[in-house]
C-alpha atoms as a PDB file:
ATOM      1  CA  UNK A   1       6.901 -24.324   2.175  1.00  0.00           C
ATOM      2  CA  UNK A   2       5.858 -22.993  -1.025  1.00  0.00           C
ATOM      3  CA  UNK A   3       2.228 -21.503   0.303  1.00  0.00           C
ATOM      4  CA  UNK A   4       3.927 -19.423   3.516  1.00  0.00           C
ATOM      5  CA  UNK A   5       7.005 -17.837   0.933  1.00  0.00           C
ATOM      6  CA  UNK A   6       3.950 -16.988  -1.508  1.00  0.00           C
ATOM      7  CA  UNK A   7       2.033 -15.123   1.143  1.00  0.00           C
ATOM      8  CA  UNK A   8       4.883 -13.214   2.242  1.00  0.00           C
ATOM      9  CA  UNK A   9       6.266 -11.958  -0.927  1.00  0.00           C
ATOM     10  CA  UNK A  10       3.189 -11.275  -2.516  1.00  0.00           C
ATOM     11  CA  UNK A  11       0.876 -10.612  -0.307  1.00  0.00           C
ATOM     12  CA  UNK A  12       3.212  -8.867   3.238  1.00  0.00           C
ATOM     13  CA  UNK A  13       0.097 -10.157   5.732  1.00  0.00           C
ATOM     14  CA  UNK A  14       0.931 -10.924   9.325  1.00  0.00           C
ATOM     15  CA  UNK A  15       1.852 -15.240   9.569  1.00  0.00           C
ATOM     16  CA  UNK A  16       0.350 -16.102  13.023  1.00  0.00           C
ATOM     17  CA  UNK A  17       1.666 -20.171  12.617  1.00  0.00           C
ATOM     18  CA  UNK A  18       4.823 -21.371  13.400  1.00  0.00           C
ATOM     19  CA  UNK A  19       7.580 -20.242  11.423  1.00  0.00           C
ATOM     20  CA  UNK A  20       9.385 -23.032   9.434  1.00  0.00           C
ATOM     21  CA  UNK A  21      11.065 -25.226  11.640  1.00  0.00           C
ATOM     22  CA  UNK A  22       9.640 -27.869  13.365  1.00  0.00           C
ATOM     23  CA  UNK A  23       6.387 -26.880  14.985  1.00  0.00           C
ATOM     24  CA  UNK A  24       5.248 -25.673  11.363  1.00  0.00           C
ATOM     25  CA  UNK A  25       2.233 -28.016  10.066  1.00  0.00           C
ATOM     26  CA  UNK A  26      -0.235 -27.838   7.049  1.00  0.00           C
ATOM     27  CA  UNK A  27      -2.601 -25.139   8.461  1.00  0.00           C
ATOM     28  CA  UNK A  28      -1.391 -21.573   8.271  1.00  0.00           C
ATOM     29  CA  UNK A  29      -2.894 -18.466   9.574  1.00  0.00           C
ATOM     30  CA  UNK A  30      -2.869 -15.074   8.736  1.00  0.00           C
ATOM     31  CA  UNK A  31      -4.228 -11.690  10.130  1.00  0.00           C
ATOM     32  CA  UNK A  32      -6.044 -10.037   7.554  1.00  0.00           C
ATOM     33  CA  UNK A  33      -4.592  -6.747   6.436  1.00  0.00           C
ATOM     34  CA  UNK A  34      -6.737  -3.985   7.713  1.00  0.00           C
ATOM     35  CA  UNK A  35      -8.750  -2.709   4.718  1.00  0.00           C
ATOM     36  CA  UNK A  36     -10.031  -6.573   4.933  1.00  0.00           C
ATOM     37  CA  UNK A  37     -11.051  -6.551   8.603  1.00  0.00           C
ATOM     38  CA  UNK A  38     -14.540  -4.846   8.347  1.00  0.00           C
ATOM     39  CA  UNK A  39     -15.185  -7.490   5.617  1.00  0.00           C
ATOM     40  CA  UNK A  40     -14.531 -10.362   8.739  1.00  0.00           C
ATOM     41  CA  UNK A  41     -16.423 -13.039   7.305  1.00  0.00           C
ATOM     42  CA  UNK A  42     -17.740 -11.835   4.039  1.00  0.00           C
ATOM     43  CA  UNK A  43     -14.216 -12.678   2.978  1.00  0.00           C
ATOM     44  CA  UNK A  44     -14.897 -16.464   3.062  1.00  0.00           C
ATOM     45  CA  UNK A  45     -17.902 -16.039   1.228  1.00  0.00           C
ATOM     46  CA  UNK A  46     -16.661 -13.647  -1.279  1.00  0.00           C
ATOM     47  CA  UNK A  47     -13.950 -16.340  -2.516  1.00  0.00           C
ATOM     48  CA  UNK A  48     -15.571 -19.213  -2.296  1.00  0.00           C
ATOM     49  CA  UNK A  49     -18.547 -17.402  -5.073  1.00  0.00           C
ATOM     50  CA  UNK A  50     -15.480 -16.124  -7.272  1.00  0.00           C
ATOM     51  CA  UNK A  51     -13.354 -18.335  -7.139  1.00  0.00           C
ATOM     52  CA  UNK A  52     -14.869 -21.845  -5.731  1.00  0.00           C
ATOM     53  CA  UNK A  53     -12.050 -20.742  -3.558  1.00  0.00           C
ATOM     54  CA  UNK A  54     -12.712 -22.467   0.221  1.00  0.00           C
ATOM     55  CA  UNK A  55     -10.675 -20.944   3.273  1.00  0.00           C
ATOM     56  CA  UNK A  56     -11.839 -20.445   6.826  1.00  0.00           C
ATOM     57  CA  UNK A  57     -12.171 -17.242   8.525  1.00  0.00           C
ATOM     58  CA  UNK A  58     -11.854 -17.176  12.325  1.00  0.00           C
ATOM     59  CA  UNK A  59     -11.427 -14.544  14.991  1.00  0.00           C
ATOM     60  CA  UNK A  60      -8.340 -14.418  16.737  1.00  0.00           C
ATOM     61  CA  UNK A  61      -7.854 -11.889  19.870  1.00  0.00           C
ATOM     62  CA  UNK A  62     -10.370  -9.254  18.201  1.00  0.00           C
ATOM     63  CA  UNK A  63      -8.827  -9.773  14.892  1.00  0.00           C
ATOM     64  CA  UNK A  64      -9.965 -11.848  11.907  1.00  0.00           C
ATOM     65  CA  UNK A  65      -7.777 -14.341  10.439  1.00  0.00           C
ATOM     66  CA  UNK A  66      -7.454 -16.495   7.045  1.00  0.00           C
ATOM     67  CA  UNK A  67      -6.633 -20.296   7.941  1.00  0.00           C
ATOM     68  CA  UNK A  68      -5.490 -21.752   4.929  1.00  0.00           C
ATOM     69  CA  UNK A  69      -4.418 -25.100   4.629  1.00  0.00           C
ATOM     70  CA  UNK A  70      -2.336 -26.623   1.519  1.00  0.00           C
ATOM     71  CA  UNK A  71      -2.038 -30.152   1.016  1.00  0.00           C
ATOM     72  CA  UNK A  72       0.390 -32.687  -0.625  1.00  0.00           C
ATOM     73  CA  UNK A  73      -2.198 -33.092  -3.615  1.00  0.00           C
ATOM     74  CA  UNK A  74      -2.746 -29.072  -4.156  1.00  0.00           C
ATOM     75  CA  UNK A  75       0.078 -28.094  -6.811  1.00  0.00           C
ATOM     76  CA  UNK A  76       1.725 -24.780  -6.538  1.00  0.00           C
ATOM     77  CA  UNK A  77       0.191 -23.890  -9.365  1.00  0.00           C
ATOM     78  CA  UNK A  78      -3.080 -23.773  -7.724  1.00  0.00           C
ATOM     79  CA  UNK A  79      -1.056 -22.587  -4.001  1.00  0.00           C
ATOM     80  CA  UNK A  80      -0.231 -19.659  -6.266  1.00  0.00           C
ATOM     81  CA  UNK A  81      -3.575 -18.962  -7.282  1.00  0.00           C
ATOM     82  CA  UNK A  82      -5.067 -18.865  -4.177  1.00  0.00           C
ATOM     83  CA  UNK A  83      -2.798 -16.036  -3.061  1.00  0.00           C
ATOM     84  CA  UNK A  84      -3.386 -14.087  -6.142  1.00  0.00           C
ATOM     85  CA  UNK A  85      -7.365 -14.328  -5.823  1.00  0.00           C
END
C-alpha cells in the first residue's frame, strides 16, 4: 500500500496497524514521533487550518496516535502530500 511505504520511508514513525498481509485494512495508525506528543491534539487542528488536511488524533496506551485513512478515490499524488505536510 502506497500510504504505509510513504510513511515509512519518509517519515520513520512507529505503524501500530497490521502489517501488509491480510489483517491490513484502509485505516492506519501511527505513534507520533516524540517532539509531536506534547502537541496531542493540536496536531489535528494544526493540519486541517494549513492544509484542509483532515486526520484523527486518538490516544493509544498514554501515547497519541495519527489514524489516517486512504481511500480508493485519494490518488497518491495527494497520499504523498499528506505525508509531506
Amino acid at each position: 500500500m502506497h500510504a504505509v511505504s510513504e510513511m515509512r520511508a519518509k517519515l520513520g514513525w512507529k505503524l501500530l496497524s497490521p502489517p501488509a498481509g491480510p489483517l491490513l485494512g484502509p485505516l492506519l495508525s501511527y505513534e507520533l514521533p516524540e517532539r509531536l506528543q506534547a502537541q496531542g491534539y493540536g496536531v489535528l487542528f494544526e493540519l486541517y487550518e494549513k492544509e484542509s488536511l483532515q486526520i484523527a488524533i486518538t490516544p493509544i496506551q498514554g501515547r497519541y496516535c495519527l489514524r489516517l485513512s486512504p481511500h480508493v478515490y485519494n490518488t497518491e499524488d495527494e497520499i504523498s502530500r499528506a505525508v509531506d505536510t
